[in-house]
Protein backbone atom coordinates (compact mmCIF):
# COMPACT_ATOMS: atom_id res chain seq x y z
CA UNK A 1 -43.73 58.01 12.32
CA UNK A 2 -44.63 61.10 14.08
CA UNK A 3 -41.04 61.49 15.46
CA UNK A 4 -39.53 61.34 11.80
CA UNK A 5 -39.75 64.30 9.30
CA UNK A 6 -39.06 63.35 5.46
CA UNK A 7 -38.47 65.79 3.22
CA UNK A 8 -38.56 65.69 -0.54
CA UNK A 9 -36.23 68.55 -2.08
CA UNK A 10 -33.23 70.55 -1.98
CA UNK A 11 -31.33 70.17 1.73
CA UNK A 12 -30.29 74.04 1.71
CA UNK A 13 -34.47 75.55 1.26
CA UNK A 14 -35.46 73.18 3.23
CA UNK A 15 -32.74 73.58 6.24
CA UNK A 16 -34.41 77.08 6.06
CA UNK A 17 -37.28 76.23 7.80
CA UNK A 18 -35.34 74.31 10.36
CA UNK A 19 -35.20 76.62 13.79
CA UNK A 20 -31.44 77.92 14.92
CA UNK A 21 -29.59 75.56 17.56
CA UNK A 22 -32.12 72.54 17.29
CA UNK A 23 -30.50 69.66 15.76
CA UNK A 24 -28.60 67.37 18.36
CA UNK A 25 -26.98 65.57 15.31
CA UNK A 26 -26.09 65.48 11.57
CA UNK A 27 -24.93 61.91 10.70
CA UNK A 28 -24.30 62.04 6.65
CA UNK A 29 -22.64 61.12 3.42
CA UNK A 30 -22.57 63.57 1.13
CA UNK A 31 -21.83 62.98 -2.75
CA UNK A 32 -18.38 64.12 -3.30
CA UNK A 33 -16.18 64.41 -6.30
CA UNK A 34 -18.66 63.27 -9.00
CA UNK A 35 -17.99 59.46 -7.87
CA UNK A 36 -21.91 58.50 -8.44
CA UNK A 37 -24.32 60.78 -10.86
CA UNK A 38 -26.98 60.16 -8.85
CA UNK A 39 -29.97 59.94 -11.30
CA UNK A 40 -28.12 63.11 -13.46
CA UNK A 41 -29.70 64.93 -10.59
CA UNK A 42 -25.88 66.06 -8.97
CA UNK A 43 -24.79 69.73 -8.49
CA UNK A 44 -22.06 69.21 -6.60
CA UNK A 45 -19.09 70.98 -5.76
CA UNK A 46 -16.94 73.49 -3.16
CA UNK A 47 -19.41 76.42 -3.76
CA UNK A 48 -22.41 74.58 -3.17
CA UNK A 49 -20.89 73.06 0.02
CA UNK A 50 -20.28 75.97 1.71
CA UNK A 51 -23.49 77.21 2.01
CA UNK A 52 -25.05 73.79 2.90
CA UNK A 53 -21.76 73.56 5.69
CA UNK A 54 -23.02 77.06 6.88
CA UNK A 55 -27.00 76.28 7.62
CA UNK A 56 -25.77 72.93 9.06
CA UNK A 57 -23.82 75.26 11.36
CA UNK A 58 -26.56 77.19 12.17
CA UNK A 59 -29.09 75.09 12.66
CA UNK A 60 -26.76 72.78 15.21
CA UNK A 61 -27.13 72.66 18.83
CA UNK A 62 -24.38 73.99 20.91
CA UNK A 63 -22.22 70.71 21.76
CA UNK A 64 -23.63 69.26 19.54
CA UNK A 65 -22.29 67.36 16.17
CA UNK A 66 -21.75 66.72 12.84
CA UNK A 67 -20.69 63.49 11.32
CA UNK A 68 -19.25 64.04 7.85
CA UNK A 69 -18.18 60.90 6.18
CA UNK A 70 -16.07 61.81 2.66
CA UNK A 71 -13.55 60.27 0.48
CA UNK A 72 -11.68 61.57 -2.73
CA UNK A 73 -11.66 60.50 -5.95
CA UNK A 74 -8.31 60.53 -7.71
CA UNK A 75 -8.02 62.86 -10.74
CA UNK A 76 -4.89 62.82 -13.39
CA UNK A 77 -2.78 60.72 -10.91
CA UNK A 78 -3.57 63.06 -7.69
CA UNK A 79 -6.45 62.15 -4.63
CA UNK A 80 -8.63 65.71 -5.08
CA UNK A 81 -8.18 66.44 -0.92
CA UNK A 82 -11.87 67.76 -1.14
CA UNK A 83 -13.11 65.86 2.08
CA UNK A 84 -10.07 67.76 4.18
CA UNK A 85 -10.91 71.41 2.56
CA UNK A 86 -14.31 70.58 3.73
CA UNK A 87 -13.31 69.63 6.93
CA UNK A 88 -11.19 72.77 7.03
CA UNK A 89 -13.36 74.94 6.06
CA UNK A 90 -16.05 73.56 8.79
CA UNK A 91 -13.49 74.30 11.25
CA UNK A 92 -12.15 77.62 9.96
CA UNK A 93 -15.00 79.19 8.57
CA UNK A 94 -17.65 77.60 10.25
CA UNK A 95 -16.00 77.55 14.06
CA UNK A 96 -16.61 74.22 14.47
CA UNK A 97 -14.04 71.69 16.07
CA UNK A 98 -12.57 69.00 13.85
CA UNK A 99 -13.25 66.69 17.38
CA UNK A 100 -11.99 63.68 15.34
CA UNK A 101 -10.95 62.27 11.85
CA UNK A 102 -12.32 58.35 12.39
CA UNK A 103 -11.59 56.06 9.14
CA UNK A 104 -14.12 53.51 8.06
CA UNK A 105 -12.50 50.92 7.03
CA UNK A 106 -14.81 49.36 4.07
CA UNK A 107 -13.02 46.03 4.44
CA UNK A 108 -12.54 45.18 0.73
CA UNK A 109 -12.11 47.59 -2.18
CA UNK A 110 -15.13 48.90 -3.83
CA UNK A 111 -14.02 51.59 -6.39
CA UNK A 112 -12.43 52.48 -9.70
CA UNK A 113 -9.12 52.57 -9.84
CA UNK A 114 -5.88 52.37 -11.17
CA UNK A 115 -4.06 48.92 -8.98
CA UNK A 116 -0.98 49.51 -11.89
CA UNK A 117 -0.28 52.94 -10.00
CA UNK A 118 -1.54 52.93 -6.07
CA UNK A 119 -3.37 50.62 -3.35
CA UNK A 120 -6.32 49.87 -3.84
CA UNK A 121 -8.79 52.66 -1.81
CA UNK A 122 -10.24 50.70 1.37
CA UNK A 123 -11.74 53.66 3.34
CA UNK A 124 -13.25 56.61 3.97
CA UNK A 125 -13.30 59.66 6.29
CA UNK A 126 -15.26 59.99 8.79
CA UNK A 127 -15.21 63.57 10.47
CA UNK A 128 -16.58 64.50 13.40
CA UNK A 129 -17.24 67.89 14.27
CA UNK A 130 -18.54 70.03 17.39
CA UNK A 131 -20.01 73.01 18.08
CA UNK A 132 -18.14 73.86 21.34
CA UNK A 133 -17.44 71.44 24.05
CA UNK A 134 -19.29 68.04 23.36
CA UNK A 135 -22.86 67.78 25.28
CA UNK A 136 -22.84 63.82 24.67
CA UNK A 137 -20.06 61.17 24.42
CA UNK A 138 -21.27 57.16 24.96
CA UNK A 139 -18.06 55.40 24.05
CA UNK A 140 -18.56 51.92 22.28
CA UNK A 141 -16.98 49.41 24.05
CA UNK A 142 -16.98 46.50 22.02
CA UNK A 143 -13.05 46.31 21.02
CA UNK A 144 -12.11 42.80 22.23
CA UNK A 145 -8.78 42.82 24.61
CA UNK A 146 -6.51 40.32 24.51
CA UNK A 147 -5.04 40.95 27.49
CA UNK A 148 -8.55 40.20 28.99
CA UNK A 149 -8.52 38.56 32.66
CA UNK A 150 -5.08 39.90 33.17
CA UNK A 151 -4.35 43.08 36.06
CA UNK A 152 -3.29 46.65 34.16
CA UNK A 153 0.56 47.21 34.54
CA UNK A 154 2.91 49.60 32.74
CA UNK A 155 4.08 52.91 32.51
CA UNK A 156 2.99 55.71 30.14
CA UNK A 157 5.67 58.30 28.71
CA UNK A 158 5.60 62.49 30.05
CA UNK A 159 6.29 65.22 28.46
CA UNK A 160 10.00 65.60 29.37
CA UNK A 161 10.88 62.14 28.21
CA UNK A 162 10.32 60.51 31.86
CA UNK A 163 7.89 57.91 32.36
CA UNK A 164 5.31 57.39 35.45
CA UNK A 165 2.70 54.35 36.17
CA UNK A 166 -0.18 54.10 34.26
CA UNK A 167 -3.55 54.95 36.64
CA UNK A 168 -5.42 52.03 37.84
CA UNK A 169 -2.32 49.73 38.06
CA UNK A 170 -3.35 46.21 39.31
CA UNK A 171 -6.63 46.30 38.05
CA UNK A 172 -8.02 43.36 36.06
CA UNK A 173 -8.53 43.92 32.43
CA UNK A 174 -12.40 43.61 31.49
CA UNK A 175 -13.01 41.31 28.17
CA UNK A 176 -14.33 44.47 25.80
CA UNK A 177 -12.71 47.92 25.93
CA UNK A 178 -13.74 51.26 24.08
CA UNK A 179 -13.62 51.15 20.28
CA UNK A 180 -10.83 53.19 18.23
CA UNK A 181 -11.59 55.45 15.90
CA UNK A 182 -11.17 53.71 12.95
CA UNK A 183 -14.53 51.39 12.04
CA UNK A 184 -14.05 47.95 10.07
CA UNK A 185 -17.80 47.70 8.57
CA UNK A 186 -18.29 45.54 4.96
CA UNK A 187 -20.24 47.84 2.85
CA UNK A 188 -24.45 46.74 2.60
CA UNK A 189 -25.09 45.24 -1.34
CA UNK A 190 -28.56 45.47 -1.35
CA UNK A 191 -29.30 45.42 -4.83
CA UNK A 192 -33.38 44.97 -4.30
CA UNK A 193 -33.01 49.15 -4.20
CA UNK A 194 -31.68 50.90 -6.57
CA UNK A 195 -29.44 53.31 -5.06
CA UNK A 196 -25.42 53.42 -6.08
CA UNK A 197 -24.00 54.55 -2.53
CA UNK A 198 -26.15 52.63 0.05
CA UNK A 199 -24.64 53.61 3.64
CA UNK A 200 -24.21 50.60 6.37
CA UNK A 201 -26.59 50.85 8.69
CA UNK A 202 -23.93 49.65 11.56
CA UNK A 203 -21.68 52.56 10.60
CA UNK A 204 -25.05 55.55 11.40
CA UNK A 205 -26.07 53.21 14.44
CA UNK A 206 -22.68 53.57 15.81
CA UNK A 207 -21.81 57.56 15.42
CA UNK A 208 -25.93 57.69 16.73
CA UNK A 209 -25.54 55.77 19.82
CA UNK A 210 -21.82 57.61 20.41
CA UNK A 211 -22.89 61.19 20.09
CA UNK A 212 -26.40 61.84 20.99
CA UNK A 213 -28.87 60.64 23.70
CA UNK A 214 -32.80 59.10 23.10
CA UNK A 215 -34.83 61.18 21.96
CA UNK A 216 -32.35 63.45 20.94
CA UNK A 217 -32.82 65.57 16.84
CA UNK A 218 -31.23 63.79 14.24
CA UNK A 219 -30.51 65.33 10.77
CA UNK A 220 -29.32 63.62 7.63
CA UNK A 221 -29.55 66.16 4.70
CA UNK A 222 -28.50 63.57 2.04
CA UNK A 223 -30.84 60.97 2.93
CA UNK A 224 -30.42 58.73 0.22
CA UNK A 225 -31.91 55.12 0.40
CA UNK A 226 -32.51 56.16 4.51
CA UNK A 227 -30.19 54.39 6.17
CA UNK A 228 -29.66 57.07 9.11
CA UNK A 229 -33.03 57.17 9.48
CA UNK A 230 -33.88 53.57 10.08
CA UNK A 231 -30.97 53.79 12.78
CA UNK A 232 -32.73 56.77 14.74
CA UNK A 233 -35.68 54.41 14.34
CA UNK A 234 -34.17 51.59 15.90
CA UNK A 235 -32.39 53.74 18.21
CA UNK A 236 -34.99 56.01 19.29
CA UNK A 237 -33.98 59.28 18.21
CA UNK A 238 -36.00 61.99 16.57
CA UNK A 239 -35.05 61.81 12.74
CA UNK A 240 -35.10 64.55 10.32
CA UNK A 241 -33.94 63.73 6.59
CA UNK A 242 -33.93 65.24 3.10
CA UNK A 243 -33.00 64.11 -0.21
CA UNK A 244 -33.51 65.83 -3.73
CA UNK A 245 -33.79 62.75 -5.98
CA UNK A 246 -37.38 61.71 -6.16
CA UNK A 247 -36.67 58.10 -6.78
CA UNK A 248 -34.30 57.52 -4.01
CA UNK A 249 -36.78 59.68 -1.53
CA UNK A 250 -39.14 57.33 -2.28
CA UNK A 251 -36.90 54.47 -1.84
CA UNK A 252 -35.69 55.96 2.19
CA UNK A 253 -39.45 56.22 2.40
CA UNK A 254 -40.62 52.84 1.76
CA UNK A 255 -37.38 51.52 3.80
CA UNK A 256 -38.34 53.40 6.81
CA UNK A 257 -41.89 52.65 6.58
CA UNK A 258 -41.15 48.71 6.66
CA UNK A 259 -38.93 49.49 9.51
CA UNK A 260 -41.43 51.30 11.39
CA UNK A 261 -43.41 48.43 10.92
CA UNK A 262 -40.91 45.78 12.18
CA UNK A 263 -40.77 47.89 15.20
CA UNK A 264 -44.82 47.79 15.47
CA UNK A 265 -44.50 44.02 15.45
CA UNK A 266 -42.39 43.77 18.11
């Protein structure tokens, strides 16, 4: 495990030690809104965030990005809007880009909440950020078409309200095109670990394969159970992850060392 750095303690000290403009990537979910307690071990709100937004900042490559995935909880009848003033504030305060706002959609509903009032909450955010122009894009193209075996026709709409022929007309239609940006991934119920927000391992592979290269830097400063790190594993990316709760490091630790192992046996 010589390529992947675990770190037991809080994810601003230790980001300290982390050199300017070295990370390739942050894939992460951080707690937000007081959903989980997280051991009793949560300190969590806008003024801890924005240092934590600024040393992810720092220590980021140029073109390189963040992946910030967030939802609100919903608080005397209103959603909070705490993953967009984070978002904002990345891009405002931070000069990042807000390059995208993806949705992962969980598929089935998984929270508390009031059906009397609202729909039932299906998804989160998914933000992606950039520090400048993007160094690495490696679109997913797994998206069925239906129109598959069929030659591209059509016209696509201009500014002024005219229309003009779509590029590549006549061409045949391949049988997978490039994903969308919203992700359809069932939520991982492992309950042989004992963590409350375990993160689906399909959702870091994907935003790791899309926006950095092999052997790229990898940081996840909430590490949790270790889910982003048994992606750069599998992936072969350079992984660096932190988490304050003891138990749960423990818990990414002895899920990346089995999968460290799996790899071995290969």
């Amino acid at each position: 495990m010589s390529d992947i750095q675990l770190h037991n303690g809080d994810c601003l000290e230790v980001m300290k030690s982390i050199e300017d403009k070295s990370v390739d990537l942050v894939v992460t979910s951080p707690p937000y809104d007081n959903l989980r307690t997280y051991n009793g071990t949560l300190n969590w709100n806008f003024e801890v965030f924005k240092p934590i937004a600024q040393e992810l900042t720092r220590v980021l490559k140029d073109g390189g990005v963040i992946v910030w995935v967030v939802g609100d909880a919903t608080i005397k009848g209103s959603e909070t809007g705490s993953s967009f003033r984070q978002a904002l504030y990345f891009k405002d305060e931070c000069g990042l880009n807000l390059h995208d706002t993806m949705i992962w959609n969980k598929g089935n509903f998984t929270a508390v909440g009031a059906l009397k009032y609202r729909y039932a909450p299906v998804f989160e955010y998914m933000f992606v950020l950039s520090k400048g122009s993007l160094n690495t894009f490696n679109p997913i193209k797994d998206r069925e078409n239906k129109s598959h075996g069929r030659k591209t026709s059509g016209t696509i709409r201009q500014e002024d309200g005219s229309t003009k022929p779509i590029n590549k007309i006549g061409v045949e239609i391949s049988q997978y095109g490039q994903r969308h940006n919203v992700w359809l991934e069932y939520p991982e119920m492992k309950r042989e670990y004992n963590h409350p927000a375990m993160f689906p391992e399909k959702i870091a592979t994907g935003h790791i394969l899309s926006w950095s290269n092999e052997n790229d830097i990898v940081l996840d400063p909430f590490l949790g159970s270790g889910t982003t790190g048994i992606a750069c594993l599998n992936t072969n990316r350079k992984f660096i992850g932190i988490e304050l709760d003891e138990t749960y490091f423990n818990i990414a630790k002895e899920r990346i060392s089995n999968a460290q192992e799996k790899l071995n046996d290969k």
